[in-house]
N, C-alpha and C. Protein backbone atom coordinates (compact mmCIF):
# COMPACT_ATOMS: atom_id res chain seq x y z
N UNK A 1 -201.82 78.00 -80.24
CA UNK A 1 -201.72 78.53 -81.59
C UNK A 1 -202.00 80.03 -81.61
N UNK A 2 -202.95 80.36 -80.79
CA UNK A 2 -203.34 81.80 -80.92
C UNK A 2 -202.08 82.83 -80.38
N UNK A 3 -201.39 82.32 -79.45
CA UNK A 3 -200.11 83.00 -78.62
C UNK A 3 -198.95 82.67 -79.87
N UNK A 4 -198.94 82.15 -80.17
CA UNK A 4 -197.67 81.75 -81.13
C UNK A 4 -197.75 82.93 -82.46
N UNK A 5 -199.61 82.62 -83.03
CA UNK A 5 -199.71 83.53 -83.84
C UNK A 5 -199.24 84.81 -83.57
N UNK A 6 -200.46 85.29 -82.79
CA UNK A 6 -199.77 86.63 -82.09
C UNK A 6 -198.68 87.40 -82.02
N UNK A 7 -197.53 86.59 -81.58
CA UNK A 7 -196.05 86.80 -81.67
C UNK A 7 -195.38 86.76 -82.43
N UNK A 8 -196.15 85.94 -83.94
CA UNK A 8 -195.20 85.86 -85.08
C UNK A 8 -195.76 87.47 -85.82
N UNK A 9 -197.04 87.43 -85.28
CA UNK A 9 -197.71 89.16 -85.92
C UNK A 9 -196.91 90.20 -85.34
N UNK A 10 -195.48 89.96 -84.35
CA UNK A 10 -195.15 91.21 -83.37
C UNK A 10 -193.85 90.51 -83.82
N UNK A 11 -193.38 90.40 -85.01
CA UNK A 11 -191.95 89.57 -85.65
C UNK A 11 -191.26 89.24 -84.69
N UNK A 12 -191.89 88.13 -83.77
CA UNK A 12 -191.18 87.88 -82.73
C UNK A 12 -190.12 86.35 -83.37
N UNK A 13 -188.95 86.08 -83.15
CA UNK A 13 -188.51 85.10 -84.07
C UNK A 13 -188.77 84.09 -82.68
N UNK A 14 -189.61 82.94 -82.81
CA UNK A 14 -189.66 82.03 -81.48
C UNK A 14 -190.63 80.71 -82.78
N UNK A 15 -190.16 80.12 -81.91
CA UNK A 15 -190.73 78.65 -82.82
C UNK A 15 -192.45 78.35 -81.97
N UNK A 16 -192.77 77.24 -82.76
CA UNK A 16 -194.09 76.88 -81.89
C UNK A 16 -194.20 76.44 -80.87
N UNK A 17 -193.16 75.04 -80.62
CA UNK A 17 -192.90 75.08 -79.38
C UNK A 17 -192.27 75.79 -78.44
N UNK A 18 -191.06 76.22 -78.37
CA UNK A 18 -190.78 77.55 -77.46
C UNK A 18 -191.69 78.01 -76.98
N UNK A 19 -193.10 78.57 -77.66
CA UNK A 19 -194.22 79.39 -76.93
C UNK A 19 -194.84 78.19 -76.56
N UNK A 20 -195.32 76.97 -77.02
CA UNK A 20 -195.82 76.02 -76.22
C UNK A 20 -195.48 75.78 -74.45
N UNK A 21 -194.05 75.51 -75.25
CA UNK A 21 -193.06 74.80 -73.53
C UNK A 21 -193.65 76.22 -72.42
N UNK A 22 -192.95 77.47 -73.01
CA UNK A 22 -193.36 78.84 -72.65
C UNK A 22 -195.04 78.83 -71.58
N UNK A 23 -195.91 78.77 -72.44
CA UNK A 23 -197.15 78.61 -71.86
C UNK A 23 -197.51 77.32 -70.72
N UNK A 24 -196.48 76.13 -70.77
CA UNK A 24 -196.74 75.07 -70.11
C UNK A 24 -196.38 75.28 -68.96
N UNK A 25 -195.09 75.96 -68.86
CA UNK A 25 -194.21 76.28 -67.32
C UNK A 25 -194.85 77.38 -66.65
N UNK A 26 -195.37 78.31 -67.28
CA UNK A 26 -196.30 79.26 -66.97
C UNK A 26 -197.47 78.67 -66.17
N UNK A 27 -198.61 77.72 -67.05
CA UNK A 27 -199.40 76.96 -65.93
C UNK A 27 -198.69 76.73 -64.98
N UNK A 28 -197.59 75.52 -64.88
CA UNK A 28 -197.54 74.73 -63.97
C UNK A 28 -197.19 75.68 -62.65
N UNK A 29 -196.32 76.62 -62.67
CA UNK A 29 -195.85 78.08 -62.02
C UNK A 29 -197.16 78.32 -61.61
N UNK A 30 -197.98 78.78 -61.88
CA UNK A 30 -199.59 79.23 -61.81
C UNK A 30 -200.25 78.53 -60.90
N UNK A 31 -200.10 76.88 -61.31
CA UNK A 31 -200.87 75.85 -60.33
C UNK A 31 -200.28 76.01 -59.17
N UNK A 32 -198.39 75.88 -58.96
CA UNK A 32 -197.84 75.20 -58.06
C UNK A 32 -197.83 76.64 -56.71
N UNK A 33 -198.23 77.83 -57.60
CA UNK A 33 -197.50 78.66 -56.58
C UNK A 33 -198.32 78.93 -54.76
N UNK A 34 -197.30 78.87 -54.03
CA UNK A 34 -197.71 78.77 -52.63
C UNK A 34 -199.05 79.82 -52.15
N UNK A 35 -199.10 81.00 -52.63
CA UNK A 35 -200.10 82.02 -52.59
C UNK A 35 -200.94 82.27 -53.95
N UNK A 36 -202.04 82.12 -53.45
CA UNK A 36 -203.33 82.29 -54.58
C UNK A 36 -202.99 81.03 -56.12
N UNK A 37 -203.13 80.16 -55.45
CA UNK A 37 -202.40 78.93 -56.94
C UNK A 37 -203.92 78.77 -57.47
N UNK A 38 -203.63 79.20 -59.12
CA UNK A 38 -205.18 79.59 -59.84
C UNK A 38 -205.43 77.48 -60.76
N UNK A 39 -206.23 77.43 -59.37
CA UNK A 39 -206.83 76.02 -59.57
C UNK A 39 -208.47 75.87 -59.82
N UNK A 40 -209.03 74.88 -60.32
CA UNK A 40 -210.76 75.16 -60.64
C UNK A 40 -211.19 74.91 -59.29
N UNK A 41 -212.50 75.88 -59.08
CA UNK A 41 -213.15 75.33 -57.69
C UNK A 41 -214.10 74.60 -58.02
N UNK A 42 -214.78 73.81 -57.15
CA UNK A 42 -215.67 72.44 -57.63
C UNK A 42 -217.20 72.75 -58.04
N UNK A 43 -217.47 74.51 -57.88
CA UNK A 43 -218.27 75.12 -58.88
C UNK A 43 -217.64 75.87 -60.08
N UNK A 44 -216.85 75.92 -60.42
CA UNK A 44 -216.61 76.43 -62.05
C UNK A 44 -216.80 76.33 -63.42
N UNK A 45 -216.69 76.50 -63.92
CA UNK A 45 -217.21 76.00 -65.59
C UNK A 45 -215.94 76.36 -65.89
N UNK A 46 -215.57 74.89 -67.02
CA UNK A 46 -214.61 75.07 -67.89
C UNK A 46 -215.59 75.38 -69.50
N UNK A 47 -214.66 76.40 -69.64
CA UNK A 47 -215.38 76.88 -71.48
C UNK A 47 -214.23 77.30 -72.60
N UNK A 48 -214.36 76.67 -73.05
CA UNK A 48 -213.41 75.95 -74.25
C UNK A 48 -213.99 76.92 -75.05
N UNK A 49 -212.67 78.31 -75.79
CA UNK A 49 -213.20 79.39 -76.40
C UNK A 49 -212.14 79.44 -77.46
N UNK A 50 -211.42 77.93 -78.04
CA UNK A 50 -210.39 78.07 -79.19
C UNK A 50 -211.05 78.58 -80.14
N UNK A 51 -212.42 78.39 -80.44
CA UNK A 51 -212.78 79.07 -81.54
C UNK A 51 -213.87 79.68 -81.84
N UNK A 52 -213.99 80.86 -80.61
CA UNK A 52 -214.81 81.76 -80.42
C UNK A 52 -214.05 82.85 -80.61
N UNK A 53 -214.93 83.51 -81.27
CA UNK A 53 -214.87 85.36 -81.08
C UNK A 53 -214.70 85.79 -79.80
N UNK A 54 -214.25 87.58 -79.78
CA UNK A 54 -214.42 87.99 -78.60
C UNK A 54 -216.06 88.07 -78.17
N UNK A 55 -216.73 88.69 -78.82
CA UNK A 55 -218.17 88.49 -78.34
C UNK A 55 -218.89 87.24 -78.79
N UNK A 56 -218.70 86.28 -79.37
CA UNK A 56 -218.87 84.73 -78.96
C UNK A 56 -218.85 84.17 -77.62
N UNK A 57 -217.86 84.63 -77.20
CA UNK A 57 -217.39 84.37 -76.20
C UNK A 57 -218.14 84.94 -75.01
N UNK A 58 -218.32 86.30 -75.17
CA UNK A 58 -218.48 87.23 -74.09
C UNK A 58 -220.23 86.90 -74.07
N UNK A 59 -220.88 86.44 -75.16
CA UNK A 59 -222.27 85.87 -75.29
C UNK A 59 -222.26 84.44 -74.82
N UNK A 60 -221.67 83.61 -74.91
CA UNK A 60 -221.59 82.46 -74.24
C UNK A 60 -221.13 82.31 -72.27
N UNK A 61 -220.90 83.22 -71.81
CA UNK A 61 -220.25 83.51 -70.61
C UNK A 61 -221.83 84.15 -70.27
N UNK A 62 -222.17 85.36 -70.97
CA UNK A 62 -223.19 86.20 -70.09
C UNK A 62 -224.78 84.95 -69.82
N UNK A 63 -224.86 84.01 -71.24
CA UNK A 63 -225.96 83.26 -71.49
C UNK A 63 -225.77 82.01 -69.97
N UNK A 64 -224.44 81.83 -69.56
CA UNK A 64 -224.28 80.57 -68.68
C UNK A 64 -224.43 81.71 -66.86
N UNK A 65 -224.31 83.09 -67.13
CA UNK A 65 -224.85 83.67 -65.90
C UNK A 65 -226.38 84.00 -66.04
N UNK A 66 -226.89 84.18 -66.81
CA UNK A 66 -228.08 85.01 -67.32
C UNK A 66 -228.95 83.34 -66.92
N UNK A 67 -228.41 82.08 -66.72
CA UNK A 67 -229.41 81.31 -66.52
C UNK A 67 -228.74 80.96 -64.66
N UNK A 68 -227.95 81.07 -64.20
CA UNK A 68 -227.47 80.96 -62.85
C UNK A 68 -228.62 82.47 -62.35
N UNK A 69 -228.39 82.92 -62.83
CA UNK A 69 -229.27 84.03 -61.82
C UNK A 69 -231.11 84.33 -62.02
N UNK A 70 -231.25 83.40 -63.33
CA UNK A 70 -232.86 82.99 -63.48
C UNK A 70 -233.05 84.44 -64.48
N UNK A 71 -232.73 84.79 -65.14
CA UNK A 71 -232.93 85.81 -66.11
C UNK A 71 -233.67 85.04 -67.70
């Protein structure tokens, strides 16, 4: 939704899905590719930021290092 928005703010004429499908082939391209394929490593954190701010965000990221490094 946020990419779709975006693009309708830059009068881009594209439907919702178009940028959906768009963003899907993009992962899968991303996962599948032979050099550097951007997959989770079995230490990562997934963080779900649909409805965070930029500094929501950037406070929720520093708070999950700020306790990895004992701060």
């Amino acid at each position: 939704m946020r990419r779709f928005a975006e693009l309708k703010r830059l009068k881009k004429a594209l439907t919702y899905d178009e940028v959906l499908k768009s963003i899907k082939n993009r992962d899968k391209s991303d996962y599948n590719r032979r050099i550097s394929p951007l997959k989770k490593t079995k230490d990562s954190m997934l963080i779900n930021t649909t409805n965070l701010s930029k500094r929501a965000c950037f406070l929720k990221i520093k708070k999950i290092i700020d306790r990895k490094i004992n701060i």
